[in-house]
N, C-alpha and C. Protein backbone atom coordinates (compact mmCIF):
# COMPACT_ATOMS: atom_id res chain seq x y z
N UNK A 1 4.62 7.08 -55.23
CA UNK A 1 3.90 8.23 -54.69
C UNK A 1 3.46 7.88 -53.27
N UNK A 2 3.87 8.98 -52.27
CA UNK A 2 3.43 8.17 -50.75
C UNK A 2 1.94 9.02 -50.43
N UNK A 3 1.44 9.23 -49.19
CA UNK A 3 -0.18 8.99 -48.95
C UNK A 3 0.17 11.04 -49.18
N UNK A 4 1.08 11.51 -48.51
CA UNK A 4 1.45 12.98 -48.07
C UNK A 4 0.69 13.17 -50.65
N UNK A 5 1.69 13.07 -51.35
CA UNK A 5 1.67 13.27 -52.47
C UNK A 5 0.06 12.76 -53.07
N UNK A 6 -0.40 11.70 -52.22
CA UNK A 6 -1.60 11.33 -53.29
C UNK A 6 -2.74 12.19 -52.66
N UNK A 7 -2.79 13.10 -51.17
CA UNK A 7 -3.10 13.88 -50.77
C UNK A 7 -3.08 14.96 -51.41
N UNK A 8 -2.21 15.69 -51.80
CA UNK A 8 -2.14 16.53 -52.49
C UNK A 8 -2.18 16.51 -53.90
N UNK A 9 -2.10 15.64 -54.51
CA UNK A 9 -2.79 15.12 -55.85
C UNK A 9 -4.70 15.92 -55.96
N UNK A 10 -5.04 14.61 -54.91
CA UNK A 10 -6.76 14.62 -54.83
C UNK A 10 -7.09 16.11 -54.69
N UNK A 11 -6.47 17.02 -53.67
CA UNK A 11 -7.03 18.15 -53.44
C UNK A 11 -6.56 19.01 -54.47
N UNK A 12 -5.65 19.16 -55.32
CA UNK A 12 -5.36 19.83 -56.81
C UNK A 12 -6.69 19.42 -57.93
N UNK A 13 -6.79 18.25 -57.93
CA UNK A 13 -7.68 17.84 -58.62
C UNK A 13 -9.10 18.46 -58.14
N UNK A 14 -9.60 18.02 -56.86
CA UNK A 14 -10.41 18.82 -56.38
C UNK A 14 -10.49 20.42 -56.92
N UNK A 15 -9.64 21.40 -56.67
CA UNK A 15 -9.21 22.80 -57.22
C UNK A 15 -9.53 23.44 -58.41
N UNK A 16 -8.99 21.96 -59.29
CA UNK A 16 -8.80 22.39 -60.41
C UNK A 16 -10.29 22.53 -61.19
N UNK A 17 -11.30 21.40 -60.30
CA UNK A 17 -12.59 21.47 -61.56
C UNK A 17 -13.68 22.59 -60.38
N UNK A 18 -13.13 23.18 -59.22
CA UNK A 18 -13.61 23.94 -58.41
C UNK A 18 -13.66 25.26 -59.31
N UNK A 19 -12.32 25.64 -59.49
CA UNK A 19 -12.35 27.07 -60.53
C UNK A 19 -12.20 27.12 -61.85
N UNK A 20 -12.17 25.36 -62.34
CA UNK A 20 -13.10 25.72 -63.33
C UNK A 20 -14.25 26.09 -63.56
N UNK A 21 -15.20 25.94 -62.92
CA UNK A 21 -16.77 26.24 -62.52
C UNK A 21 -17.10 27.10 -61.97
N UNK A 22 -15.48 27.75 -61.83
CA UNK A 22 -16.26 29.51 -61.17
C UNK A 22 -16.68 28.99 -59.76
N UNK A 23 -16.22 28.42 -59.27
CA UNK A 23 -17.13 28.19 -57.51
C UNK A 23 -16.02 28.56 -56.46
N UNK A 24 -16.30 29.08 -55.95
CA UNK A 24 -15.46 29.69 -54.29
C UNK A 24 -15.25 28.60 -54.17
N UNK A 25 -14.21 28.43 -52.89
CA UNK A 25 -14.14 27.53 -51.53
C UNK A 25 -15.09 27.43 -50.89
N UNK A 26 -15.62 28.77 -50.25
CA UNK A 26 -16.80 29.16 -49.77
C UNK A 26 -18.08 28.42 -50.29
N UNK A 27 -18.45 28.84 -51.61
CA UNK A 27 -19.57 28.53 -52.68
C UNK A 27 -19.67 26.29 -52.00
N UNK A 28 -18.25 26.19 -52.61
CA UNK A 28 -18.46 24.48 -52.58
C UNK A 28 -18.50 23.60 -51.03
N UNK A 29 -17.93 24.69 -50.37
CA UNK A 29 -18.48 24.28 -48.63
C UNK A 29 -19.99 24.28 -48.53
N UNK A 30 -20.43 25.33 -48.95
CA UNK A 30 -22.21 25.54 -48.50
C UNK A 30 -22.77 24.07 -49.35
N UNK A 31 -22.04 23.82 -50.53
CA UNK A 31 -22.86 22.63 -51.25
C UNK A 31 -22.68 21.66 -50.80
N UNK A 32 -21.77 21.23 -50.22
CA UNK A 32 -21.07 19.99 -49.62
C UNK A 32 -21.67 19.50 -48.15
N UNK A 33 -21.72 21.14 -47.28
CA UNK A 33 -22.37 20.90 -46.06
C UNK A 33 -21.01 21.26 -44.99
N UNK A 34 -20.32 21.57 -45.70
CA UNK A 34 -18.92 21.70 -44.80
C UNK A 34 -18.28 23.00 -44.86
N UNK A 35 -16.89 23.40 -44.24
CA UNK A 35 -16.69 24.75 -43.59
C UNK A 35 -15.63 24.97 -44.67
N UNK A 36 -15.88 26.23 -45.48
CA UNK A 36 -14.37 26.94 -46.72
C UNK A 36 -13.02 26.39 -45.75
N UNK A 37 -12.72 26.40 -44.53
CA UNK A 37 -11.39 25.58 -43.93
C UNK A 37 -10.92 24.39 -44.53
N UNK A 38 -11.92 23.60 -44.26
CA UNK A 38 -12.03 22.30 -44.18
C UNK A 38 -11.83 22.30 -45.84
N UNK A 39 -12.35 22.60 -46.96
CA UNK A 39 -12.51 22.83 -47.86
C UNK A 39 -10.71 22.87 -48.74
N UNK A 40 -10.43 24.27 -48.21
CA UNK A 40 -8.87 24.58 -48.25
C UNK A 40 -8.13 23.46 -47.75
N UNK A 41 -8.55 23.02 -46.35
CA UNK A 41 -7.45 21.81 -46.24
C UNK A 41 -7.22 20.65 -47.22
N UNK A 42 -8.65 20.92 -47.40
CA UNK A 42 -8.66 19.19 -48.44
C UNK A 42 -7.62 19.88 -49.89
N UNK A 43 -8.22 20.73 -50.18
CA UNK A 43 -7.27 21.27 -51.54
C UNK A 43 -5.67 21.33 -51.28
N UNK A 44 -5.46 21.72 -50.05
CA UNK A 44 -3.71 21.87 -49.86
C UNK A 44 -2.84 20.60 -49.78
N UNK A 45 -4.01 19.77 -49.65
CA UNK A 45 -3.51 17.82 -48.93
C UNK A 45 -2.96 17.81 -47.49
N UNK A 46 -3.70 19.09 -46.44
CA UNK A 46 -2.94 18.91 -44.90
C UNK A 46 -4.20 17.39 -44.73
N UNK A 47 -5.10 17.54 -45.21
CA UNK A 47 -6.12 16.16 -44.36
C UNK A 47 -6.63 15.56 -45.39
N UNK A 48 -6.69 14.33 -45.41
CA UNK A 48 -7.36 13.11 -45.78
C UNK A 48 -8.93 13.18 -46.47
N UNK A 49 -9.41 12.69 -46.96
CA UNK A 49 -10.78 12.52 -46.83
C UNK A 49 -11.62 11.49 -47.15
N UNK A 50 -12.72 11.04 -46.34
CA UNK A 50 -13.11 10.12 -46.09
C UNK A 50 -14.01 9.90 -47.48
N UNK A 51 -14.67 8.63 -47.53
CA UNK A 51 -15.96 8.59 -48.60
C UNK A 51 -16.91 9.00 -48.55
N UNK A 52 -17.23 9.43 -47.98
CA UNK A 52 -18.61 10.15 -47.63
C UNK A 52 -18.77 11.69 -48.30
N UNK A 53 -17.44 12.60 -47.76
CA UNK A 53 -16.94 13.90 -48.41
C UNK A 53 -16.50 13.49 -49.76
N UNK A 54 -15.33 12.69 -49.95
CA UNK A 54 -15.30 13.01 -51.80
C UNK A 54 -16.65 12.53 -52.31
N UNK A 55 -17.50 11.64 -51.93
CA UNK A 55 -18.25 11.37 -52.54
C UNK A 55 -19.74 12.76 -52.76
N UNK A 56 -19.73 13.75 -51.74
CA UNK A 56 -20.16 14.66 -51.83
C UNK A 56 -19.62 16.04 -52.61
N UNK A 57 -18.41 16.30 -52.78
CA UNK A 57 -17.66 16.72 -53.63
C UNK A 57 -17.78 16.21 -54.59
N UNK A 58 -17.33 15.37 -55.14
CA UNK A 58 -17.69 14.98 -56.66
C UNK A 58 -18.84 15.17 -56.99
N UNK A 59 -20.02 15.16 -56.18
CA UNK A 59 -21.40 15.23 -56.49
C UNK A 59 -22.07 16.39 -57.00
N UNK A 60 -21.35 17.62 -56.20
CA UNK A 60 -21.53 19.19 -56.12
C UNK A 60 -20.77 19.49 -57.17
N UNK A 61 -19.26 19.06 -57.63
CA UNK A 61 -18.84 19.36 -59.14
C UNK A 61 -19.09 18.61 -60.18
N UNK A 62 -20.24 17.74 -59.99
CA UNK A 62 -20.53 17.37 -61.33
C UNK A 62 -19.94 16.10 -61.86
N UNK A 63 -18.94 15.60 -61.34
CA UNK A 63 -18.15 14.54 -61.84
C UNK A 63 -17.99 13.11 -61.17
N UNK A 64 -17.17 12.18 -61.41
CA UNK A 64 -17.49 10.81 -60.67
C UNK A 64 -16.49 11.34 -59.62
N UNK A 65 -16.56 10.47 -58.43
CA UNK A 65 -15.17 10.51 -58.10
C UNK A 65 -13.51 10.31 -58.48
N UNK A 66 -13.87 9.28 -59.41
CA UNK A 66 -12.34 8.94 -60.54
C UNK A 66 -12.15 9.59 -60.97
N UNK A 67 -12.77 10.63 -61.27
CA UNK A 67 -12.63 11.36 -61.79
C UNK A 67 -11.36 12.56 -61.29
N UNK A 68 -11.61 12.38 -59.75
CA UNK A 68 -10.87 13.39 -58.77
C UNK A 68 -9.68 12.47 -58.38
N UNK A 69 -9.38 11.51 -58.83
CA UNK A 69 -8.60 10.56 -58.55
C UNK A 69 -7.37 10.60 -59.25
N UNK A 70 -6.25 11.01 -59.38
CA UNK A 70 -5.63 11.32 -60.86
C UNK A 70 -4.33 10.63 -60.47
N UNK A 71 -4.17 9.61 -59.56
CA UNK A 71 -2.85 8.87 -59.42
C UNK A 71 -3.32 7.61 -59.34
């Protein structure tokens, strides 16, 4: 799996426990502190993300980060 695939891994995963919970893009930007763009990018795998954001993401859905980790 190269960085492009584990990118888009994380942000599916991200997605997936997003609407499970019923939460916008929108909704999980305002919790996070960051912009529904930025949000979408991370879900599509165009950008990376640092520890600081998954670690705030995971925080706002409830789960560990390994959780968002699925490769």
């Amino acid at each position: 799996m190269d960085i492009d695939q584990k990118r888009q891994a994380l942000g599916s995963a991200i997605r997936e426990k997003r609407e499970t919970q019923g939460l916008s893009q929108n909704r999980l930007a305002l919790m996070v502190g960051s912009s529904k763009s930025h949000i979408w990018r991370i879900e599509t795998g165009r950008v990376g993300v640092g520890i600081d954001d998954l670690a705030r993401i995971a925080d706002a859905l409830g789960v560990q980060v390994r959780d968002l980790l699925t490769f």
